[in-house]
PDB file of N, CA and C in Angstrom:
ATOM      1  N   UNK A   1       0.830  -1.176   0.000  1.00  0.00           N
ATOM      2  CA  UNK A   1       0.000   0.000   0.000  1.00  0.00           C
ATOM      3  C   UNK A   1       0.882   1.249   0.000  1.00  0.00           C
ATOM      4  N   UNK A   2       0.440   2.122  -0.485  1.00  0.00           N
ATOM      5  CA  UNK A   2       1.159   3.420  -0.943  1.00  0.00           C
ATOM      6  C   UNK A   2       0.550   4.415  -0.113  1.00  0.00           C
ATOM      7  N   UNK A   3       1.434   5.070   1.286  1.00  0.00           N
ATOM      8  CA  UNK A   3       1.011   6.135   2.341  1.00  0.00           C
ATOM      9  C   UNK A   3       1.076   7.077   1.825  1.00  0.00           C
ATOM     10  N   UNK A   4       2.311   7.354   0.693  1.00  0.00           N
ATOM     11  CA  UNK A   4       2.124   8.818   0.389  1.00  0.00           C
ATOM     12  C   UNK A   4       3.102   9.092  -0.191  1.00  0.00           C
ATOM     13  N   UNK A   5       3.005  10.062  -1.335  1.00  0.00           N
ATOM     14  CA  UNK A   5       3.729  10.671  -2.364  1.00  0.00           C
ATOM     15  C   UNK A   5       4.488  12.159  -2.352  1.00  0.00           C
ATOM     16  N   UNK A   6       5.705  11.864  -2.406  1.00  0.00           N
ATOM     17  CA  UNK A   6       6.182  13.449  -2.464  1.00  0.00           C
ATOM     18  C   UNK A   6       7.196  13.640  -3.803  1.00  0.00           C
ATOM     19  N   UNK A   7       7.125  14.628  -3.983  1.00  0.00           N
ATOM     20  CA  UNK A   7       8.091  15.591  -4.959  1.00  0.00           C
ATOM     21  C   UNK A   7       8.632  16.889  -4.129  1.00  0.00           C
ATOM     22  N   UNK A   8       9.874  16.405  -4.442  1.00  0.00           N
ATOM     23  CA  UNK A   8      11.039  17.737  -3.371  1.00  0.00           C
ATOM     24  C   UNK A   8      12.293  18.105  -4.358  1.00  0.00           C
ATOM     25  N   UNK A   9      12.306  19.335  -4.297  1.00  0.00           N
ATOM     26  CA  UNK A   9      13.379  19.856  -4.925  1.00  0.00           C
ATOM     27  C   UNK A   9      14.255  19.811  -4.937  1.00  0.00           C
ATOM     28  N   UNK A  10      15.883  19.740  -5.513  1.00  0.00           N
ATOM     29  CA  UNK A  10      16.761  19.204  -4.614  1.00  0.00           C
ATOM     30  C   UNK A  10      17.312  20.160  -3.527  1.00  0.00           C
ATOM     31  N   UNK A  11      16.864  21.602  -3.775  1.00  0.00           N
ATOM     32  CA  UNK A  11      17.045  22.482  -2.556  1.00  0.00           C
ATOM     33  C   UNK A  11      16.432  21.935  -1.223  1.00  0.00           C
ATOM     34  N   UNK A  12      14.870  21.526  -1.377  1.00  0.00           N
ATOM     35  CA  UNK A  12      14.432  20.726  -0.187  1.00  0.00           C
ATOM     36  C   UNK A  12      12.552  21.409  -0.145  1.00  0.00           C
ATOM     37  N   UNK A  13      12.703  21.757  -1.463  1.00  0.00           N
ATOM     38  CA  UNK A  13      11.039  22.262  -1.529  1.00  0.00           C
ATOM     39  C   UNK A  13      10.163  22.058  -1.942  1.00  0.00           C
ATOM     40  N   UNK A  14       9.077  21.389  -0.982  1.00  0.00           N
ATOM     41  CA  UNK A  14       8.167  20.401  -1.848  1.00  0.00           C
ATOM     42  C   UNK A  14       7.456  21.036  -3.136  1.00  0.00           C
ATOM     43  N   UNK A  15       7.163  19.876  -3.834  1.00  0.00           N
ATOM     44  CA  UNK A  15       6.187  20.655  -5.125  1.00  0.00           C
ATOM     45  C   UNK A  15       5.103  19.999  -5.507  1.00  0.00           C
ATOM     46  N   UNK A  16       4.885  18.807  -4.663  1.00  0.00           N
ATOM     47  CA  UNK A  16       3.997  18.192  -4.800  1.00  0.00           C
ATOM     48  C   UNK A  16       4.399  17.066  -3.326  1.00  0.00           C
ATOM     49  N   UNK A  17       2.408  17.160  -3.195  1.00  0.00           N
ATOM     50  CA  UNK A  17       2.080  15.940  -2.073  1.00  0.00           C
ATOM     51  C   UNK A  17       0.812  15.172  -2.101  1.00  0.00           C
ATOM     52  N   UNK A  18       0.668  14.146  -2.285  1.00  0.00           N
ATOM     53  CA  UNK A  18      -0.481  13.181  -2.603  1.00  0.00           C
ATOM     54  C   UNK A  18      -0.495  12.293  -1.083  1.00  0.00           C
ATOM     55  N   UNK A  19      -1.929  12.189  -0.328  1.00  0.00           N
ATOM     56  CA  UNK A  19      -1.201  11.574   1.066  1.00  0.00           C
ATOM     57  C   UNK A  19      -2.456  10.548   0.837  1.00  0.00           C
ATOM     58  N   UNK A  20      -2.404   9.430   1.377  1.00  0.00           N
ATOM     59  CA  UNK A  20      -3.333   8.177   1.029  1.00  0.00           C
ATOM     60  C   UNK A  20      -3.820   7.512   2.340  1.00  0.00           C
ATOM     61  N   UNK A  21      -2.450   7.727   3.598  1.00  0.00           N
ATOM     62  CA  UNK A  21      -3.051   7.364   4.932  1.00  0.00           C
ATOM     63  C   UNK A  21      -3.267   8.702   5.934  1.00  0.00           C
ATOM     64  N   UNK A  22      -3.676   8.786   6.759  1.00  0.00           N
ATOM     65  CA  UNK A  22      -4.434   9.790   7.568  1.00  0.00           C
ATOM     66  C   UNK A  22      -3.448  10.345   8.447  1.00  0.00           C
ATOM     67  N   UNK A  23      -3.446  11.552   8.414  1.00  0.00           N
ATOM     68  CA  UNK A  23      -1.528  11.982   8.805  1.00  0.00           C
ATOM     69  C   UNK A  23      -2.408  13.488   9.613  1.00  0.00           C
ATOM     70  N   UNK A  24      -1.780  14.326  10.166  1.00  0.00           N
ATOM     71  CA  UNK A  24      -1.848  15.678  11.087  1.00  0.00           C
ATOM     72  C   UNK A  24      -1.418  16.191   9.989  1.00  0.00           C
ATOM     73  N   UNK A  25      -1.781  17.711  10.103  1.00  0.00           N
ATOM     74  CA  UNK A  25      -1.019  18.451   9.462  1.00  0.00           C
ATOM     75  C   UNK A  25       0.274  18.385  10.504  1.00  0.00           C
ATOM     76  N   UNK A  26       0.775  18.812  11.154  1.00  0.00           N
ATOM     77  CA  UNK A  26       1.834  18.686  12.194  1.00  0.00           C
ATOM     78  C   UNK A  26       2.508  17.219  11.671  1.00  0.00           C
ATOM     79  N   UNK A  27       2.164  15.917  11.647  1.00  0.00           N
ATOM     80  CA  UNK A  27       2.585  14.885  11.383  1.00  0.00           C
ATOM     81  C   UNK A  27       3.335  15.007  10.100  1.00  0.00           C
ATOM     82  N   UNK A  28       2.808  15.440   8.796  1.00  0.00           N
ATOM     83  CA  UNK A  28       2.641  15.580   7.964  1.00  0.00           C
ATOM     84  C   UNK A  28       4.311  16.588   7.613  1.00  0.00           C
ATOM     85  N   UNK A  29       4.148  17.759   8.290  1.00  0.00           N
ATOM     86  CA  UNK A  29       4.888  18.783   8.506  1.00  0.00           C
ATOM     87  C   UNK A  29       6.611  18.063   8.647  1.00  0.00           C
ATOM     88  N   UNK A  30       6.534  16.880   9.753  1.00  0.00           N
ATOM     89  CA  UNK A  30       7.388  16.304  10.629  1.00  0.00           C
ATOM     90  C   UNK A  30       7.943  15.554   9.026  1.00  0.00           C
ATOM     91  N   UNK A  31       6.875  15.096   8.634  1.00  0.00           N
ATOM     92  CA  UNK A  31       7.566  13.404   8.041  1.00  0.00           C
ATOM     93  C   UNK A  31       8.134  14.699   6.508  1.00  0.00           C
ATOM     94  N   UNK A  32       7.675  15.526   5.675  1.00  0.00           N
ATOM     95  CA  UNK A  32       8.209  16.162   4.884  1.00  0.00           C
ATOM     96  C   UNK A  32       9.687  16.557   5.097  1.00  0.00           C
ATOM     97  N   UNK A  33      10.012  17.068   6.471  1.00  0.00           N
ATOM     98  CA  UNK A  33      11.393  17.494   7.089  1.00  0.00           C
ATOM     99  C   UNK A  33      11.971  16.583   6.782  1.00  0.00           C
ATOM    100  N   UNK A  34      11.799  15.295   8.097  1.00  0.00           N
ATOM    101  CA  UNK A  34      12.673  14.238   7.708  1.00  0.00           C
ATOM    102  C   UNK A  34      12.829  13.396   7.129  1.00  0.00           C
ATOM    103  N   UNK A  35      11.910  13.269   5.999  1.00  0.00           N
ATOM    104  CA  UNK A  35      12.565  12.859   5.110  1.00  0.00           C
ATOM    105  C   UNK A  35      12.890  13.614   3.935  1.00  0.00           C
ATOM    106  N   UNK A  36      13.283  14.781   4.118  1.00  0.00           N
ATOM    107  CA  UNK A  36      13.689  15.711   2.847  1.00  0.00           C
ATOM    108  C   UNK A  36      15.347  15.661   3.541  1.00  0.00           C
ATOM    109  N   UNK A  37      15.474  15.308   5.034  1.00  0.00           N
ATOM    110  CA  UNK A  37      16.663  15.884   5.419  1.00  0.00           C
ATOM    111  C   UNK A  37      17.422  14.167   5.077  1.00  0.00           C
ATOM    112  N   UNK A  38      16.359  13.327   4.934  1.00  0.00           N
ATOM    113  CA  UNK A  38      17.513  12.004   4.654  1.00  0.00           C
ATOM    114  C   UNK A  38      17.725  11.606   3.280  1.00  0.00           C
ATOM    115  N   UNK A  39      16.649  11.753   2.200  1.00  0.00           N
ATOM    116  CA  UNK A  39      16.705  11.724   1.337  1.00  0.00           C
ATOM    117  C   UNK A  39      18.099  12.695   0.249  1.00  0.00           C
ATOM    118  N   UNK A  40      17.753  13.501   1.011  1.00  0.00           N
ATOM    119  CA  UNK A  40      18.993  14.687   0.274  1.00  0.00           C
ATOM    120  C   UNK A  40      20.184  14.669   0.581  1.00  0.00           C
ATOM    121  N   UNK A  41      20.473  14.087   1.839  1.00  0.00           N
ATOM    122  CA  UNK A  41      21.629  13.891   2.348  1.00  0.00           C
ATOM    123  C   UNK A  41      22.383  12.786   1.579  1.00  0.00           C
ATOM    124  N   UNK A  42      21.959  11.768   1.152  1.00  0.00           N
ATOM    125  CA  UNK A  42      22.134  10.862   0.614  1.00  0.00           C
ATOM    126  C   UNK A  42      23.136  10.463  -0.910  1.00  0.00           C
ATOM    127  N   UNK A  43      24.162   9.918  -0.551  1.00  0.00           N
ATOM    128  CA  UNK A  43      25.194  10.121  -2.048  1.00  0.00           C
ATOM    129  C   UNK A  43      24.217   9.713  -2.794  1.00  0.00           C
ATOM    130  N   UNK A  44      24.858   9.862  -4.820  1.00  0.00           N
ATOM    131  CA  UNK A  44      23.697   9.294  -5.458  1.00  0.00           C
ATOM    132  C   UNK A  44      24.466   7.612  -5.816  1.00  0.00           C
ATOM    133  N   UNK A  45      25.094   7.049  -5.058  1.00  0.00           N
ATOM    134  CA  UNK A  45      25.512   6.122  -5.706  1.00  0.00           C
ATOM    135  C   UNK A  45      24.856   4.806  -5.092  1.00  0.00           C
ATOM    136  N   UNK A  46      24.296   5.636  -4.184  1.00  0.00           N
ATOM    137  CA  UNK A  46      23.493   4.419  -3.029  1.00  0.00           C
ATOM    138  C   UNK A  46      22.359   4.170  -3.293  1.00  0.00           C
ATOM    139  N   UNK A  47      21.211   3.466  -3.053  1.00  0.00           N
ATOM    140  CA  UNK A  47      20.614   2.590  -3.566  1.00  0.00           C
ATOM    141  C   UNK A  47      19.365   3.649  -3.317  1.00  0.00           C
ATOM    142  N   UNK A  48      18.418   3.200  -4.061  1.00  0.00           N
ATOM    143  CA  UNK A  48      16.900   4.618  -3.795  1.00  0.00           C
ATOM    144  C   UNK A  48      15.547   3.996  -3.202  1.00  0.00           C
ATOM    145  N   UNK A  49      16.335   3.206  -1.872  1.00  0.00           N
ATOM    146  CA  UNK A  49      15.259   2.738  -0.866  1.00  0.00           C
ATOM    147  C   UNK A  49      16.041   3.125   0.408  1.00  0.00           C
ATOM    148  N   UNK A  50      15.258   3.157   1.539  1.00  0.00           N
ATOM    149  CA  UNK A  50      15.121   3.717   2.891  1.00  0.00           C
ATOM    150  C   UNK A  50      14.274   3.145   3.465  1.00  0.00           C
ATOM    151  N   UNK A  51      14.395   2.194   4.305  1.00  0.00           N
ATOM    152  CA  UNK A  51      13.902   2.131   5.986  1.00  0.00           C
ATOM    153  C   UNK A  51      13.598   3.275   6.526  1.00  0.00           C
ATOM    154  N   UNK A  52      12.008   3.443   6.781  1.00  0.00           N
ATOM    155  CA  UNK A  52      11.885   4.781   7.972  1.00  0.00           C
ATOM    156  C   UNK A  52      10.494   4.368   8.291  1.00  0.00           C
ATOM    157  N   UNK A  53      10.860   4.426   9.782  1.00  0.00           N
ATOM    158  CA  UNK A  53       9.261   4.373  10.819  1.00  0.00           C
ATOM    159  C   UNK A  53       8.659   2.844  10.439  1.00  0.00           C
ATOM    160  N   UNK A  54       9.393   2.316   9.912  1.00  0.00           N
ATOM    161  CA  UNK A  54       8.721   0.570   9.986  1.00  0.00           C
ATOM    162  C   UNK A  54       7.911   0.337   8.876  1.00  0.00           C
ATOM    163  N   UNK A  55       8.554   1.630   8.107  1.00  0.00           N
ATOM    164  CA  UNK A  55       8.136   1.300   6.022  1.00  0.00           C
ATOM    165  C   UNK A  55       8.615   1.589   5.703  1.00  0.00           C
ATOM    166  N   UNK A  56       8.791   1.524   3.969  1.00  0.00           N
ATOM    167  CA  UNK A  56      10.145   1.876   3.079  1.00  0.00           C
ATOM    168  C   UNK A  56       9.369   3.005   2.204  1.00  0.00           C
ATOM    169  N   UNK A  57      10.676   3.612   2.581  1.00  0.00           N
ATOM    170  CA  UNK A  57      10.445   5.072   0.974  1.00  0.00           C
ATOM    171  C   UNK A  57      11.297   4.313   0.272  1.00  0.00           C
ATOM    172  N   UNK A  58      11.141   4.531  -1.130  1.00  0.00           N
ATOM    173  CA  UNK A  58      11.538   4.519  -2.560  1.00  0.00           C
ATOM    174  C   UNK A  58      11.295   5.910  -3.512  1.00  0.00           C
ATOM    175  N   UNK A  59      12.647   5.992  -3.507  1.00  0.00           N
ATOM    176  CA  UNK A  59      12.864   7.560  -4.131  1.00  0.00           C
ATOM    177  C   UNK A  59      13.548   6.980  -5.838  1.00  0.00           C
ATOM    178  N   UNK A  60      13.230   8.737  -6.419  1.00  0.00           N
ATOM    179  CA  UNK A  60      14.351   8.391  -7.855  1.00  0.00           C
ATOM    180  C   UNK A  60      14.671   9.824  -8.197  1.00  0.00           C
ATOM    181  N   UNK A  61      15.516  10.367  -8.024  1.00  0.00           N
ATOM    182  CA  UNK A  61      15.864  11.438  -9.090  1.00  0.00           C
ATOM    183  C   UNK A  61      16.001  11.528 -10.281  1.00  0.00           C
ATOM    184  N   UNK A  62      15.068  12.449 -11.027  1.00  0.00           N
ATOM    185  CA  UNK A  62      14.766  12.931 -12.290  1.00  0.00           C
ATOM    186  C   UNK A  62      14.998  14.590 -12.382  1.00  0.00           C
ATOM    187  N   UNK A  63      16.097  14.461 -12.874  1.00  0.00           N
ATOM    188  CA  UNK A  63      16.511  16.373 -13.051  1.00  0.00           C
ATOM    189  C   UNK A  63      16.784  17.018 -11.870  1.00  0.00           C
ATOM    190  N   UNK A  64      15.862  17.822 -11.430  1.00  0.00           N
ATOM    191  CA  UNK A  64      15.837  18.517  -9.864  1.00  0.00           C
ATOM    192  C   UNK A  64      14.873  18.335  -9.240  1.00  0.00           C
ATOM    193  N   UNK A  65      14.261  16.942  -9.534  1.00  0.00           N
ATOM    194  CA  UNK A  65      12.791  16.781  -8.604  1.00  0.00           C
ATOM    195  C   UNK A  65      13.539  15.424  -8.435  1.00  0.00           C
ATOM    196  N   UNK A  66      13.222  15.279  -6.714  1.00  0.00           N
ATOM    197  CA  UNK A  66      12.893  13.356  -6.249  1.00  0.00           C
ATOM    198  C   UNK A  66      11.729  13.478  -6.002  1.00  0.00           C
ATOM    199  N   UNK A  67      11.426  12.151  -6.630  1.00  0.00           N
ATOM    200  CA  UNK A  67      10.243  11.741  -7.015  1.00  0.00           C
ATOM    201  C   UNK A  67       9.962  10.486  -5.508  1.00  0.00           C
ATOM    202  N   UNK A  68       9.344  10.795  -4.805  1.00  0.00           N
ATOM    203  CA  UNK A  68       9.514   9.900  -3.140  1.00  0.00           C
ATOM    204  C   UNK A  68       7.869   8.944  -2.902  1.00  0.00           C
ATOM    205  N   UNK A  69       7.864   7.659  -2.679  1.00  0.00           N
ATOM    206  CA  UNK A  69       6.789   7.148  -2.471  1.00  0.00           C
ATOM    207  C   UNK A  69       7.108   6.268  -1.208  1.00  0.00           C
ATOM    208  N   UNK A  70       6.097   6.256   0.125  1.00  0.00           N
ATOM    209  CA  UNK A  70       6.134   5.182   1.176  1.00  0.00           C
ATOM    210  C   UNK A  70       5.087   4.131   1.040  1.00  0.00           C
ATOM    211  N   UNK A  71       6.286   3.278   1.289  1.00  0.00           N
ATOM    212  CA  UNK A  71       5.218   1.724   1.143  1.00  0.00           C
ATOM    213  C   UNK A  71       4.698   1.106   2.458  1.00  0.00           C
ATOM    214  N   UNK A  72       4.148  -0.121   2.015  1.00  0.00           N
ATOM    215  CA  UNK A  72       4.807  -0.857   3.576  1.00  0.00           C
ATOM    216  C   UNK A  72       5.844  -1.745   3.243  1.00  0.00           C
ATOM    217  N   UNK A  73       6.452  -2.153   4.360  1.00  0.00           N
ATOM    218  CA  UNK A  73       7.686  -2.685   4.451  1.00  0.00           C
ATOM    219  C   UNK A  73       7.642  -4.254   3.314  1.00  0.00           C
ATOM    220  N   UNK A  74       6.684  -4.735   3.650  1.00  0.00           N
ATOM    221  CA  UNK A  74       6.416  -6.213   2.577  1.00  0.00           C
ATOM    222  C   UNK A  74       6.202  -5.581   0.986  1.00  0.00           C
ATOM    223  N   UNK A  75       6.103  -5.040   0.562  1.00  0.00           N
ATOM    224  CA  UNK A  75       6.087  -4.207  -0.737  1.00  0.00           C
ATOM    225  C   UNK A  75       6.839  -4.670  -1.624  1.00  0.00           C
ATOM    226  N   UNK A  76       7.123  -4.334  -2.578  1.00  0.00           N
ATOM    227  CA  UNK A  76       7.985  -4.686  -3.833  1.00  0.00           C
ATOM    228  C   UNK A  76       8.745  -3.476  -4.218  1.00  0.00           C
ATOM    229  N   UNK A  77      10.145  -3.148  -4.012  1.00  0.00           N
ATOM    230  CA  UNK A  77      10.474  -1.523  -4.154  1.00  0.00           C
ATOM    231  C   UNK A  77      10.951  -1.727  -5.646  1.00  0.00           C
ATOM    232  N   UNK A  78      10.992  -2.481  -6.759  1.00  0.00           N
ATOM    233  CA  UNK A  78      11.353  -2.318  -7.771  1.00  0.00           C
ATOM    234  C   UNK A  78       9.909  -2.085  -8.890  1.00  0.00           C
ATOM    235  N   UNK A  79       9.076  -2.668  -8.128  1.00  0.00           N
ATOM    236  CA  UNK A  79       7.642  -2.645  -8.484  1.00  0.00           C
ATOM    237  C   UNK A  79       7.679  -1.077  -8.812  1.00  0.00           C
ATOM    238  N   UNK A  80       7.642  -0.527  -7.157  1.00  0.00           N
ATOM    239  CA  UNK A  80       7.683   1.099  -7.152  1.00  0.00           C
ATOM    240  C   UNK A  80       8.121   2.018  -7.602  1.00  0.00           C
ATOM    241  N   UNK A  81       9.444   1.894  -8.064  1.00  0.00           N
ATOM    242  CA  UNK A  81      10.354   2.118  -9.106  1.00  0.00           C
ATOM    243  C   UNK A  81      10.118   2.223 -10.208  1.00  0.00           C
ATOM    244  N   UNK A  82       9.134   1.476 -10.523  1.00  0.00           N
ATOM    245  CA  UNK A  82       8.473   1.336 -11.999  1.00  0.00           C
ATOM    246  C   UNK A  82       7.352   2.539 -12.261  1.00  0.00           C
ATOM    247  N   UNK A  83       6.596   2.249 -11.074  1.00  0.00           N
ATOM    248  CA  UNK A  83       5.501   3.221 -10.938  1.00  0.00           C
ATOM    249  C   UNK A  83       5.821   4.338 -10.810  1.00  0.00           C
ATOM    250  N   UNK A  84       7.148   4.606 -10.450  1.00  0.00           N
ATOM    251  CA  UNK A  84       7.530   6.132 -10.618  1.00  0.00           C
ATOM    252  C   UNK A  84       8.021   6.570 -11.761  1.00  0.00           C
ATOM    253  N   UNK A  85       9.160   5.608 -12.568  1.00  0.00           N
ATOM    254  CA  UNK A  85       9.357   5.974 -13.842  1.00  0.00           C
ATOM    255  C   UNK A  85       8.160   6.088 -14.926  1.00  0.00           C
ATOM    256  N   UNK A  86       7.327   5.021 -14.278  1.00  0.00           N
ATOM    257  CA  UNK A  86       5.658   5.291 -15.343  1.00  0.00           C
ATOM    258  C   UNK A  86       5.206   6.492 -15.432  1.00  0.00           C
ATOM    259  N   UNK A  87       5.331   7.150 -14.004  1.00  0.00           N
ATOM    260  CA  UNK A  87       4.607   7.935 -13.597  1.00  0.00           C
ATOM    261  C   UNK A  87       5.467   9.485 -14.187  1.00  0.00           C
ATOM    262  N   UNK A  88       6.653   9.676 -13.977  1.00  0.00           N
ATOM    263  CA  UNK A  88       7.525  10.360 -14.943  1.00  0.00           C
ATOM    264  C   UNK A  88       7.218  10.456 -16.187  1.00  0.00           C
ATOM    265  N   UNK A  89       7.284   9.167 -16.868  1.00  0.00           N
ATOM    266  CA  UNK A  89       6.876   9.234 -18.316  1.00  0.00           C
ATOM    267  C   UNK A  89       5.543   9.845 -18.769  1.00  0.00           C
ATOM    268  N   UNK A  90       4.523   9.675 -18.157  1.00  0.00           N
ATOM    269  CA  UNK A  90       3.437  10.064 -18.552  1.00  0.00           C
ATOM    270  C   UNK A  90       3.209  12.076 -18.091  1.00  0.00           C
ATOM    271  N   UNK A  91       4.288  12.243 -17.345  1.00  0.00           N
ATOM    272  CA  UNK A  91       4.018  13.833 -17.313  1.00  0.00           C
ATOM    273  C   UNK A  91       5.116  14.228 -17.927  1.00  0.00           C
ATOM    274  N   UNK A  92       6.067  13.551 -18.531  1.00  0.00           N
ATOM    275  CA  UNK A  92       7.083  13.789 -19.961  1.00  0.00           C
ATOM    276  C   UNK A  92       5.993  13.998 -21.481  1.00  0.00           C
ATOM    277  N   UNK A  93       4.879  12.890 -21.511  1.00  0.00           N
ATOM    278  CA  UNK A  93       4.137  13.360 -22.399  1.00  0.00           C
ATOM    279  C   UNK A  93       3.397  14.524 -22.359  1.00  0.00           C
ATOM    280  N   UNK A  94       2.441  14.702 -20.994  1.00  0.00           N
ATOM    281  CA  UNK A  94       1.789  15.741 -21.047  1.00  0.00           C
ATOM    282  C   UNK A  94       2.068  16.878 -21.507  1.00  0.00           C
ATOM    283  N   UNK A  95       3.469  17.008 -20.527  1.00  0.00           N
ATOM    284  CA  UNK A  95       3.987  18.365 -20.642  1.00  0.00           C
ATOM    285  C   UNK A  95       5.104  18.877 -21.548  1.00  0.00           C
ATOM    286  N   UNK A  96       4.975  17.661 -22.134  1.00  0.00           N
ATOM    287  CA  UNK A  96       6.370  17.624 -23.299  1.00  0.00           C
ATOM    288  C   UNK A  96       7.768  17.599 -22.571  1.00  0.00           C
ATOM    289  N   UNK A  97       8.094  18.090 -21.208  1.00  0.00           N
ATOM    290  CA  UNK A  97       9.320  18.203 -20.511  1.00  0.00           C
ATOM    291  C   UNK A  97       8.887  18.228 -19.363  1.00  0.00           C
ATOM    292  N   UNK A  98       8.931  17.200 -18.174  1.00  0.00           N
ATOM    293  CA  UNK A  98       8.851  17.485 -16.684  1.00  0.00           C
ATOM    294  C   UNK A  98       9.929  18.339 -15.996  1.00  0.00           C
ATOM    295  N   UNK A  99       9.602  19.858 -15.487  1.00  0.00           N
ATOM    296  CA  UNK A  99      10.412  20.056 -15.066  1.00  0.00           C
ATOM    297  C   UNK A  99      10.212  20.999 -13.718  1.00  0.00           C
ATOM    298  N   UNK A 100      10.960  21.554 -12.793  1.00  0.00           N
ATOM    299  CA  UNK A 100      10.178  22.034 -11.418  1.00  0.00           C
ATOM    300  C   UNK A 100       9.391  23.059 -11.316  1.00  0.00           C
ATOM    301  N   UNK A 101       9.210  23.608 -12.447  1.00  0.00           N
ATOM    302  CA  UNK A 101       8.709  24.902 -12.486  1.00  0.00           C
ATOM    303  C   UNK A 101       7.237  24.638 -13.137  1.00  0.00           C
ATOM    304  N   UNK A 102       6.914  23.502 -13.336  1.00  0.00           N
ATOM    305  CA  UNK A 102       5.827  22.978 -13.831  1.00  0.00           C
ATOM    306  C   UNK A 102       4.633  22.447 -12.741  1.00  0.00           C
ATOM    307  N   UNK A 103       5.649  22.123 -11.893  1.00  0.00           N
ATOM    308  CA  UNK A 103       5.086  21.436 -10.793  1.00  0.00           C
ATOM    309  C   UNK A 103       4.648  22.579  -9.483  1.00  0.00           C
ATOM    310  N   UNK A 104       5.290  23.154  -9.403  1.00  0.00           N
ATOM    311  CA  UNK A 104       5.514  24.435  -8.604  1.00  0.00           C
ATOM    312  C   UNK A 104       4.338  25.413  -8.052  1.00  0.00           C
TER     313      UNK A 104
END
């Protein structure tokens, strides 16, 4: 199951949020921070899954947007991976070029 979707800049500014499980704004507030502060921190040579809070994010960088989805931990993160490059591709068509200022 998919808790929730983010797009963050690589400065650290969201541009998009899709949320699927029932979060605080305050909660909400919390989990954007940290995981903008682990995600970014992160070399790019390392792998684009994360352990956090007893589920996995699966991230991908595309240009200057990560593209961030939380699963649950039994999940398939290559599955997700897919669904994000799908999900890339299809706003490559829309918009002819995904890029942050689109999203913004």
């Amino acid at each position: 199951m998919i808790h929730f979707v983010l797009l963050i800049s690589r400065q650290g500014k969201v541009r998009l949020t899709k949320w699927y499980s029932p979060y605080t704004q305050k909660e909400r507030s919390k989990v954007i921070r940290e995981l903008s502060g682990v995600i970014l921190s992160r070399a790019p040579k390392l792998c684009n899954f994360v352990e956090w809070r007893g589920h996995k994010v699966v991230y991908k960088r595309y240009a200057s947007l990560y593209f961030c989805m939380c699963i649950d931990d039994a999940d398939n993160e290559l599955e997700v991976l897919e669904m994000i490059h799908h999900f890339v591709e299809i706003l490559d068509r829309y918009f002819g070029s995904v890029c942050e200022l689109l999203l913004g």
